[in-house]
C-alpha atoms as a PDB file:
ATOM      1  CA  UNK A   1       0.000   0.000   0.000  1.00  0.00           C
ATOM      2  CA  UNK A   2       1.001   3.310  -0.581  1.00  0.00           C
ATOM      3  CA  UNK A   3      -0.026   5.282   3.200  1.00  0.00           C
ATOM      4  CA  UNK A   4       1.803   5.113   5.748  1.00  0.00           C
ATOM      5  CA  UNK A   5       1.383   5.822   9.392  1.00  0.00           C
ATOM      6  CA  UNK A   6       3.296   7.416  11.806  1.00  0.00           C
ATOM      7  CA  UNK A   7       2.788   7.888  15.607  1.00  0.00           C
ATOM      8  CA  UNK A   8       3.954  11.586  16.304  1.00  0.00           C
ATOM      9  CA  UNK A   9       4.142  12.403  19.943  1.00  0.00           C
ATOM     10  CA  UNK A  10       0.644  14.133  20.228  1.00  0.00           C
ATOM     11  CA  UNK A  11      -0.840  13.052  16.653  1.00  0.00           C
ATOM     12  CA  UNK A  12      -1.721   9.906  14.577  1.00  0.00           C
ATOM     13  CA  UNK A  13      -0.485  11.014  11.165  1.00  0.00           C
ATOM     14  CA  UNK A  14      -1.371   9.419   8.346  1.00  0.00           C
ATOM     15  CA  UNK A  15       0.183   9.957   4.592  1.00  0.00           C
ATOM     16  CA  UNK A  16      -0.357   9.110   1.549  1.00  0.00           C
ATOM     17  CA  UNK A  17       3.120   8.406  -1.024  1.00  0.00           C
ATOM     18  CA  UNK A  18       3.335  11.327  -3.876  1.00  0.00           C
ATOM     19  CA  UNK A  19       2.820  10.195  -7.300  1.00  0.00           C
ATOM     20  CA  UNK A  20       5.482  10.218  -9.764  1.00  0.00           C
ATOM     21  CA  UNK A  21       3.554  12.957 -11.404  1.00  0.00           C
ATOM     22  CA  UNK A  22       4.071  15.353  -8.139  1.00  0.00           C
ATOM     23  CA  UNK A  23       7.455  15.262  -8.649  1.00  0.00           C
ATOM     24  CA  UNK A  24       7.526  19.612  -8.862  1.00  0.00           C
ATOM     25  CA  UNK A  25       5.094  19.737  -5.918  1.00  0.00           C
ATOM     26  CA  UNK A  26       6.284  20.358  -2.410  1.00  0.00           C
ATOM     27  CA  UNK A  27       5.213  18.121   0.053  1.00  0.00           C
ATOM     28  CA  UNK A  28       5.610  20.106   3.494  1.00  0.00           C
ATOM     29  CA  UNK A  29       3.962  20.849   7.315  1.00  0.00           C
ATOM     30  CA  UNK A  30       2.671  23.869   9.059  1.00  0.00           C
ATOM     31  CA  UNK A  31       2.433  24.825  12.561  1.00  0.00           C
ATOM     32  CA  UNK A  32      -0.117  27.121  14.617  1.00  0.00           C
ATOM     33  CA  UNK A  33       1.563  29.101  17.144  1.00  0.00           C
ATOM     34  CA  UNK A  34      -0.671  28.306  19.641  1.00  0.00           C
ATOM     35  CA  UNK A  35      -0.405  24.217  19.159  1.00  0.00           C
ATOM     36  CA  UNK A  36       3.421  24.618  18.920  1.00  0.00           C
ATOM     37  CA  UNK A  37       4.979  27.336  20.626  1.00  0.00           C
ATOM     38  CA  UNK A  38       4.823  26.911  24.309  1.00  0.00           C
ATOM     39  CA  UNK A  39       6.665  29.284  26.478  1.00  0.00           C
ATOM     40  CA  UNK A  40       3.700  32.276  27.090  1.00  0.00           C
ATOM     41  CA  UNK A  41       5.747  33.830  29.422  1.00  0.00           C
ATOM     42  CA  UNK A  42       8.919  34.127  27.824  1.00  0.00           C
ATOM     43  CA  UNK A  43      10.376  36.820  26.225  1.00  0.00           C
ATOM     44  CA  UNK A  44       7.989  39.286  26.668  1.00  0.00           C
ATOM     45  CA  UNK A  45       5.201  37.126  24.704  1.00  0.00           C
ATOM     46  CA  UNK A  46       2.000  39.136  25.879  1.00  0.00           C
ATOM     47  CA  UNK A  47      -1.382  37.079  25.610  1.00  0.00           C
ATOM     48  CA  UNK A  48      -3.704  36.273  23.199  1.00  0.00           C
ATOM     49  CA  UNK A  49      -7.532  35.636  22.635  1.00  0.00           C
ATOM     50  CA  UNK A  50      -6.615  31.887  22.700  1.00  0.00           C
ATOM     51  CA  UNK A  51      -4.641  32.270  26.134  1.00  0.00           C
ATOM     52  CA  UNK A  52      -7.834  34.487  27.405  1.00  0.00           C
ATOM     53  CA  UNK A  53     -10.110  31.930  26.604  1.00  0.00           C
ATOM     54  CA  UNK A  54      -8.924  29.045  27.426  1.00  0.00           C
ATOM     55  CA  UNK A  55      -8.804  30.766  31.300  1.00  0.00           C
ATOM     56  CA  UNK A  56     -11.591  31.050  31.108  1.00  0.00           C
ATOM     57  CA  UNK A  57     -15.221  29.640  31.985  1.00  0.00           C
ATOM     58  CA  UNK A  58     -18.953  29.072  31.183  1.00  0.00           C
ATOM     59  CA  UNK A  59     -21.342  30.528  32.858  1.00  0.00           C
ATOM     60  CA  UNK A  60     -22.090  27.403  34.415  1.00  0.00           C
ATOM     61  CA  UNK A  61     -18.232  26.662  35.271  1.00  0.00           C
ATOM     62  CA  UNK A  62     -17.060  24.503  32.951  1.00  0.00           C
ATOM     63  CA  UNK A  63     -13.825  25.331  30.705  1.00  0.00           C
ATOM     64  CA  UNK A  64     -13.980  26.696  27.432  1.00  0.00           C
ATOM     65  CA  UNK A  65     -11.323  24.519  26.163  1.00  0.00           C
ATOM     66  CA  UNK A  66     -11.731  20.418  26.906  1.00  0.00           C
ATOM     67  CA  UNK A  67     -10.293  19.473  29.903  1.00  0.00           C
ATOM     68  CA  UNK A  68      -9.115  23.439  31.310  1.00  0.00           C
ATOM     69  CA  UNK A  69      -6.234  22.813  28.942  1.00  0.00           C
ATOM     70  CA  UNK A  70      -4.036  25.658  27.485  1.00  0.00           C
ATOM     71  CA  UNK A  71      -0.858  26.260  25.776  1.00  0.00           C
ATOM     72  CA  UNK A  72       1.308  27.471  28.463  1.00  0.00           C
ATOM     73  CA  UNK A  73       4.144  24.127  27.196  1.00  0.00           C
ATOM     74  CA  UNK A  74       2.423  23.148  24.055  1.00  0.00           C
ATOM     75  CA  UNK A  75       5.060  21.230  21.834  1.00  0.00           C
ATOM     76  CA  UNK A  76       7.689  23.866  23.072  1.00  0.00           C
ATOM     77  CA  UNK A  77       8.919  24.715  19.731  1.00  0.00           C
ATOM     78  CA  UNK A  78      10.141  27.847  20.899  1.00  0.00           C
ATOM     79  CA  UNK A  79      12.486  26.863  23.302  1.00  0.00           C
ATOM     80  CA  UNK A  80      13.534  24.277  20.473  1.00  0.00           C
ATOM     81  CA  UNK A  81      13.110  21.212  23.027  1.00  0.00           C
ATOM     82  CA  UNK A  82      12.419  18.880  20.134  1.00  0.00           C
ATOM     83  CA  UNK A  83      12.805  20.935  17.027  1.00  0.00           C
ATOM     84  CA  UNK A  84      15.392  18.192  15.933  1.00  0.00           C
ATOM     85  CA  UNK A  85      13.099  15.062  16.145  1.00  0.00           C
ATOM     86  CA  UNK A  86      10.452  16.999  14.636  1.00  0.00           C
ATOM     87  CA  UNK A  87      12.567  17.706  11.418  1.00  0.00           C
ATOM     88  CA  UNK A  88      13.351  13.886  11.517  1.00  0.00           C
ATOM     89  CA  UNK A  89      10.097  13.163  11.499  1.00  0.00           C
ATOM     90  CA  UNK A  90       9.296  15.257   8.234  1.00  0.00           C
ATOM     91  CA  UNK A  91      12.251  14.263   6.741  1.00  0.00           C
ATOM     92  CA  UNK A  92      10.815  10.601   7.229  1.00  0.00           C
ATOM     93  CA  UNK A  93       7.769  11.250   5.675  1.00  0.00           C
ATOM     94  CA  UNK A  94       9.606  12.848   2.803  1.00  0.00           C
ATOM     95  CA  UNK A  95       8.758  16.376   3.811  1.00  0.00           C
ATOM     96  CA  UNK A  96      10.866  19.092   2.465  1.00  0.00           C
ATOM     97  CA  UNK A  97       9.027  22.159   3.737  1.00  0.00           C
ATOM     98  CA  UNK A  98       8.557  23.349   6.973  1.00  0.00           C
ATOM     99  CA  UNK A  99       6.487  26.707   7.922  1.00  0.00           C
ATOM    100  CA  UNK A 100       6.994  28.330  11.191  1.00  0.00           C
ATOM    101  CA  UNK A 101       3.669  29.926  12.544  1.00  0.00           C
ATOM    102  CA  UNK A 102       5.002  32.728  15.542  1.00  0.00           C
ATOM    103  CA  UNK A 103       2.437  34.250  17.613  1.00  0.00           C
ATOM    104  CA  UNK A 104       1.891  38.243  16.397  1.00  0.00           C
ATOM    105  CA  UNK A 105       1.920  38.750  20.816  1.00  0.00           C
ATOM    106  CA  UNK A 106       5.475  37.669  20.327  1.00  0.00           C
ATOM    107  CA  UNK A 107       6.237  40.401  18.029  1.00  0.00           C
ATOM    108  CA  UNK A 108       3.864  43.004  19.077  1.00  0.00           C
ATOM    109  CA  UNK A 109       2.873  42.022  22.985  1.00  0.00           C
ATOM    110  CA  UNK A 110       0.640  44.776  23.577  1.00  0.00           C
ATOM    111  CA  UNK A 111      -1.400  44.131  20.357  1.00  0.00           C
ATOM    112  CA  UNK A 112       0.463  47.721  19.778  1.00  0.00           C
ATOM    113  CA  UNK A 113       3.650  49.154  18.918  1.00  0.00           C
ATOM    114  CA  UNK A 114       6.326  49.364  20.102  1.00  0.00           C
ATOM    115  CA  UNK A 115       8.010  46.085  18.643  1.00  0.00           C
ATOM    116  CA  UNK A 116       9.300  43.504  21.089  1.00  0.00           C
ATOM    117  CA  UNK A 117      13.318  43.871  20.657  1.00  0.00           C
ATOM    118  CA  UNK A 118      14.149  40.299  21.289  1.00  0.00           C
END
């Protein structure tokens, strides 16, 4: 057959081999920022809607987001923690494209200028 499966840390990921006929086409991954990053507090990252609402609750008490989780460690991208097994992986699913996604309150904490130097 031509899929494959691979057990990813936090994901079932399941592929399907190119055709000979892709051979131009990039085969590649994304990341979301909030999935991926980690690290809220580092930096000078300020928050975002997604931090806001997964702090918070229903009216009736439950949390927004299943199980009162958040992103606060994520995958920990940022810190780079397992940046190298991650390109492994792609590389072993014939990958060879990668984009970053980096939260805008990284770059702009306030949701305002001025810049965040680091």
């Amino acid at each position: 057959s031509d899929l494959k499966l691979m057990m990813w840390p936090n994901a079932l990921v399941l592929w399907a081999a190119a055709p000979a006929s892709a051979a131009k086409f990039v085969f590649g991954t994304a990341s979301a920022s909030y999935q991926y990053e980690g690290a809220v507090t580092t930096d000078g990252r300020g928050a975002t809607i997604w931090d806001s609402f997964c702090a918070s609750r229903t009216p009736s008490g439950e949390p927004r987001c299943f199980q009162g989780e958040n992103a606060d460690v994520a995958t920990d991208q940022y810190n780079l923690t397992r940046l190298a097994e991650d390109i492994k992986r792609m590389a072993d699913m014939g990958m060879t494209a990668y984009r970053l996604s980096l939260a805008w309150s990284r770059i702009m904490p306030t949701g305002r200028f001025p810049l965040e130097s680091r």
